[in-house]
PDB file of N, CA and C in Angstrom:
ATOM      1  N   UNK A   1      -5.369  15.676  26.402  1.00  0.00           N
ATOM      2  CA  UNK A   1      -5.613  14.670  25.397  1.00  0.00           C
ATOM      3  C   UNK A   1      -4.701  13.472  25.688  1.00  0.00           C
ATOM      4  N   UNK A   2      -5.320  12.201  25.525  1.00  0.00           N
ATOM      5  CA  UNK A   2      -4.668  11.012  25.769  1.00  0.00           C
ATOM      6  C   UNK A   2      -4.107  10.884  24.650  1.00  0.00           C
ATOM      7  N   UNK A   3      -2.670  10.081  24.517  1.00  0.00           N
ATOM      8  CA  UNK A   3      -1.785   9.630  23.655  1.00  0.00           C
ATOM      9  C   UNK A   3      -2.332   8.026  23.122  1.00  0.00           C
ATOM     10  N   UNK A   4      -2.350   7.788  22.132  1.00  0.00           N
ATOM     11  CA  UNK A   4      -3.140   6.809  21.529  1.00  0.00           C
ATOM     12  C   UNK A   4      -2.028   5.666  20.626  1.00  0.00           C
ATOM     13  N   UNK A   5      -1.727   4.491  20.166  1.00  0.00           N
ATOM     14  CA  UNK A   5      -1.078   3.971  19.205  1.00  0.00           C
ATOM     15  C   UNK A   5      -1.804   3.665  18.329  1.00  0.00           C
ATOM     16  N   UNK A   6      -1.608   3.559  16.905  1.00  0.00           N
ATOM     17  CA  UNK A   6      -2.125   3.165  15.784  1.00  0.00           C
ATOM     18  C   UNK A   6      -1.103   2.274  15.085  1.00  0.00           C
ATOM     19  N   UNK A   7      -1.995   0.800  15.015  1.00  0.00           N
ATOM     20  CA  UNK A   7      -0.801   0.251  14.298  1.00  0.00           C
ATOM     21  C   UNK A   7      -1.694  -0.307  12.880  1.00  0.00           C
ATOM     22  N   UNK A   8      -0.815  -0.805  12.102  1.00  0.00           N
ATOM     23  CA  UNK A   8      -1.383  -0.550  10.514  1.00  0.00           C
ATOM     24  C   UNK A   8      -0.822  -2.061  10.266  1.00  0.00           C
ATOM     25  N   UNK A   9      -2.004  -2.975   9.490  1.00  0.00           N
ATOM     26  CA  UNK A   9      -1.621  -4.596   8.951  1.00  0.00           C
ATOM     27  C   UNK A   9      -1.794  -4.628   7.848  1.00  0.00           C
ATOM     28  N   UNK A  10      -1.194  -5.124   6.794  1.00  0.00           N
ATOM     29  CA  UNK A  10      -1.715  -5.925   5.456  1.00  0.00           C
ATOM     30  C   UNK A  10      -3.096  -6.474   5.941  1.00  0.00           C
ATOM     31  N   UNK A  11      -3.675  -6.544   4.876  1.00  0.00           N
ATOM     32  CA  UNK A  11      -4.916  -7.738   4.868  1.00  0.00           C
ATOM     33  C   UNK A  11      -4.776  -8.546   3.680  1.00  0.00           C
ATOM     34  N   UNK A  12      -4.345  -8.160   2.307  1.00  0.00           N
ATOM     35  CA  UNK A  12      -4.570  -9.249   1.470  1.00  0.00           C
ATOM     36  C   UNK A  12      -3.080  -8.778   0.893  1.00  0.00           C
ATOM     37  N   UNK A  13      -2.531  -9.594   0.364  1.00  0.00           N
ATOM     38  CA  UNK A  13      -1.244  -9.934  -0.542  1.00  0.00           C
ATOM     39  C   UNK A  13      -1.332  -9.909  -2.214  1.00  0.00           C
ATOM     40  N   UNK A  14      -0.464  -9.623  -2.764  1.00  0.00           N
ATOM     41  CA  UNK A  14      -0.689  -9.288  -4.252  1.00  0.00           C
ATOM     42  C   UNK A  14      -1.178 -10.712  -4.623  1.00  0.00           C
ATOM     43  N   UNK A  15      -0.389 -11.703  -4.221  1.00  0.00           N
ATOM     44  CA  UNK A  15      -0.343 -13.527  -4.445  1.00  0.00           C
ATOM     45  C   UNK A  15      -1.949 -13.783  -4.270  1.00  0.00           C
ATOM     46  N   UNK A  16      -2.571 -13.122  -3.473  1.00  0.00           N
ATOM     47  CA  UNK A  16      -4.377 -13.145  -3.138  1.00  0.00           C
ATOM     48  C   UNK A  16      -5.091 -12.846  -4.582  1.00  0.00           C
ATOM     49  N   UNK A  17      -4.729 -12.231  -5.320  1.00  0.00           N
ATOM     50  CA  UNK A  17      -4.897 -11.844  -6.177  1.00  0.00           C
ATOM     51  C   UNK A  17      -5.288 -12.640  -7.325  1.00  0.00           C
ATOM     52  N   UNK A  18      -4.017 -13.189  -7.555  1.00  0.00           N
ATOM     53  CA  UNK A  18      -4.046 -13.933  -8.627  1.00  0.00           C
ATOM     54  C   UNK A  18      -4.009 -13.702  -9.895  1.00  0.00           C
ATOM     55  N   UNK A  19      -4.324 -13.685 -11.266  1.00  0.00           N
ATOM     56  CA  UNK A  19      -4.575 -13.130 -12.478  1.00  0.00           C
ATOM     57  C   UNK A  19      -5.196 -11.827 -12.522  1.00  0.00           C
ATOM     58  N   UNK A  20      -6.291 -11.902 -11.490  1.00  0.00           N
ATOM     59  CA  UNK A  20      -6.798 -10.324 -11.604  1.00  0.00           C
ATOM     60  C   UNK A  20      -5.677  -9.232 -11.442  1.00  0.00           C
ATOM     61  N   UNK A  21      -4.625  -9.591 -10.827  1.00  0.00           N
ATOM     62  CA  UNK A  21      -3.354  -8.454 -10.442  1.00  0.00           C
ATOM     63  C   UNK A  21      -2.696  -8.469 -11.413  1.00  0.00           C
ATOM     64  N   UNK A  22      -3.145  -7.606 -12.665  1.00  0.00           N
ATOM     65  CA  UNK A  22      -2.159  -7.696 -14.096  1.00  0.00           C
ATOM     66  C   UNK A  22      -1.251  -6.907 -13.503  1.00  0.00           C
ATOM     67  N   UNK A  23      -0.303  -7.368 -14.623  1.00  0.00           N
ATOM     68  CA  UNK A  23       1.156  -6.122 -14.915  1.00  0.00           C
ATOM     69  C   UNK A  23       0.810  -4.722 -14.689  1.00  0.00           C
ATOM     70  N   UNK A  24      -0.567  -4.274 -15.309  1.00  0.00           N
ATOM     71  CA  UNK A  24      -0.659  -2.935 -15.063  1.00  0.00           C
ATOM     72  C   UNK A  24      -1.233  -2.269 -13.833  1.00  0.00           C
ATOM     73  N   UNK A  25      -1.890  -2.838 -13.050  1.00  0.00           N
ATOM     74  CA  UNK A  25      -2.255  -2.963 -11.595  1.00  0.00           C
ATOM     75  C   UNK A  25      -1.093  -3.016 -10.437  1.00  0.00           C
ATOM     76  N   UNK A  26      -0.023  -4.295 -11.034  1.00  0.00           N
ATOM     77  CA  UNK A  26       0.930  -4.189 -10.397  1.00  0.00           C
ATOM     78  C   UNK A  26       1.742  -2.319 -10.548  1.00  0.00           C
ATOM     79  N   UNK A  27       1.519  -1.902 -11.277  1.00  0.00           N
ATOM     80  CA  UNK A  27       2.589  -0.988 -11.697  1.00  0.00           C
ATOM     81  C   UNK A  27       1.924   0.385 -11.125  1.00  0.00           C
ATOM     82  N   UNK A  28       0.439   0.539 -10.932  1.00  0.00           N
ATOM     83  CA  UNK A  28      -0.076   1.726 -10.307  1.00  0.00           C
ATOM     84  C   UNK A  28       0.006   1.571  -9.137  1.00  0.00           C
ATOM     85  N   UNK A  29       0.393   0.345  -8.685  1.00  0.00           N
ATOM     86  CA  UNK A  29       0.452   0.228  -7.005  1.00  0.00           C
ATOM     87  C   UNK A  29       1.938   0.256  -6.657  1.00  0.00           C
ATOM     88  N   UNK A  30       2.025   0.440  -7.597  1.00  0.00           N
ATOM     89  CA  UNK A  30       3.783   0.785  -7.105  1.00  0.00           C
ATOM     90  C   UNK A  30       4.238   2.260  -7.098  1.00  0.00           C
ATOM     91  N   UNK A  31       3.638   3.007  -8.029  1.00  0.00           N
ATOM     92  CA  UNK A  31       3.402   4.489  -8.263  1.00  0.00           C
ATOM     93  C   UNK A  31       3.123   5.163  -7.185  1.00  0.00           C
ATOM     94  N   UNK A  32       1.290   4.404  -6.577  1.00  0.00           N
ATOM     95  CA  UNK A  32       1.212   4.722  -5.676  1.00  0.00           C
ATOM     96  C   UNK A  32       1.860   5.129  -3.915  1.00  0.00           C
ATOM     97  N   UNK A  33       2.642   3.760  -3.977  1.00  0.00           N
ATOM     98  CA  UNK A  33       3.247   3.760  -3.028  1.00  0.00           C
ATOM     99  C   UNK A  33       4.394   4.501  -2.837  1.00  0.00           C
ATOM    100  N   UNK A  34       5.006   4.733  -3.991  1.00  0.00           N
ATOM    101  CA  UNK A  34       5.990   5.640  -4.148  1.00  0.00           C
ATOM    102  C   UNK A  34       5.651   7.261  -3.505  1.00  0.00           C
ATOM    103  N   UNK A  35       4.622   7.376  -4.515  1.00  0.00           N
ATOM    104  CA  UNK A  35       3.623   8.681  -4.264  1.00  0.00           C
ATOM    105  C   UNK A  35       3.710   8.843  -2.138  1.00  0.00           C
ATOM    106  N   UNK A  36       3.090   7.554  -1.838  1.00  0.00           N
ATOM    107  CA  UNK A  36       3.111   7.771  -0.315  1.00  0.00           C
ATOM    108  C   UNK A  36       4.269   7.698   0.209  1.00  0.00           C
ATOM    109  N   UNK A  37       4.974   7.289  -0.240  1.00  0.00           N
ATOM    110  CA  UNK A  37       6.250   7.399   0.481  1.00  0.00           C
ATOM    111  C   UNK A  37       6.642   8.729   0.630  1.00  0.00           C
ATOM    112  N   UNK A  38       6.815   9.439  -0.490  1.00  0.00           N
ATOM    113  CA  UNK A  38       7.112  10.939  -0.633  1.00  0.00           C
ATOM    114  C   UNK A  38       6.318  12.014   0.301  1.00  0.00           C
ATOM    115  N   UNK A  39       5.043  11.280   0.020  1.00  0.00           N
ATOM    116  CA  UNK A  39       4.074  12.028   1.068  1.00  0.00           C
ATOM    117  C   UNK A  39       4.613  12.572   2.374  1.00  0.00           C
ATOM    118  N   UNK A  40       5.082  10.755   2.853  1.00  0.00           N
ATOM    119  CA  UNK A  40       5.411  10.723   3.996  1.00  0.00           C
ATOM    120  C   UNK A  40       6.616  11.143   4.480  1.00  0.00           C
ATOM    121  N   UNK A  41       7.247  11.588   4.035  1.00  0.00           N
ATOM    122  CA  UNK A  41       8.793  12.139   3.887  1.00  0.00           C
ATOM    123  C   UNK A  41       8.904  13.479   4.173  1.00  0.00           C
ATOM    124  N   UNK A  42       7.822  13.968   3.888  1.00  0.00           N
ATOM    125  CA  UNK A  42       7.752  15.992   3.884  1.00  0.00           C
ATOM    126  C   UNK A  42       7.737  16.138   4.802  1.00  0.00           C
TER     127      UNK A  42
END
């Protein structure tokens, strides 16, 4: 098996957003990421 790289970009920014990115949107995406972080940690 060949060895492969995967690299990973943003595409849109919270600032893309605009009003649609309430406070509470902001706050599950922060959860989330938390969540993956931990994921990624095990």
């Amino acid at each position: 098996m060949q060895e492969s790289e995967l690299e990973i970009r943003s595409i849109f920014a919270a600032e893309d957003f605009g009003a649609a990115f309430t406070p509470e949107l902001q706050a599950q995406e922060e959860r989330l990421r938390k969540a993956a972080e931990q994921l990624q940690n095990m």
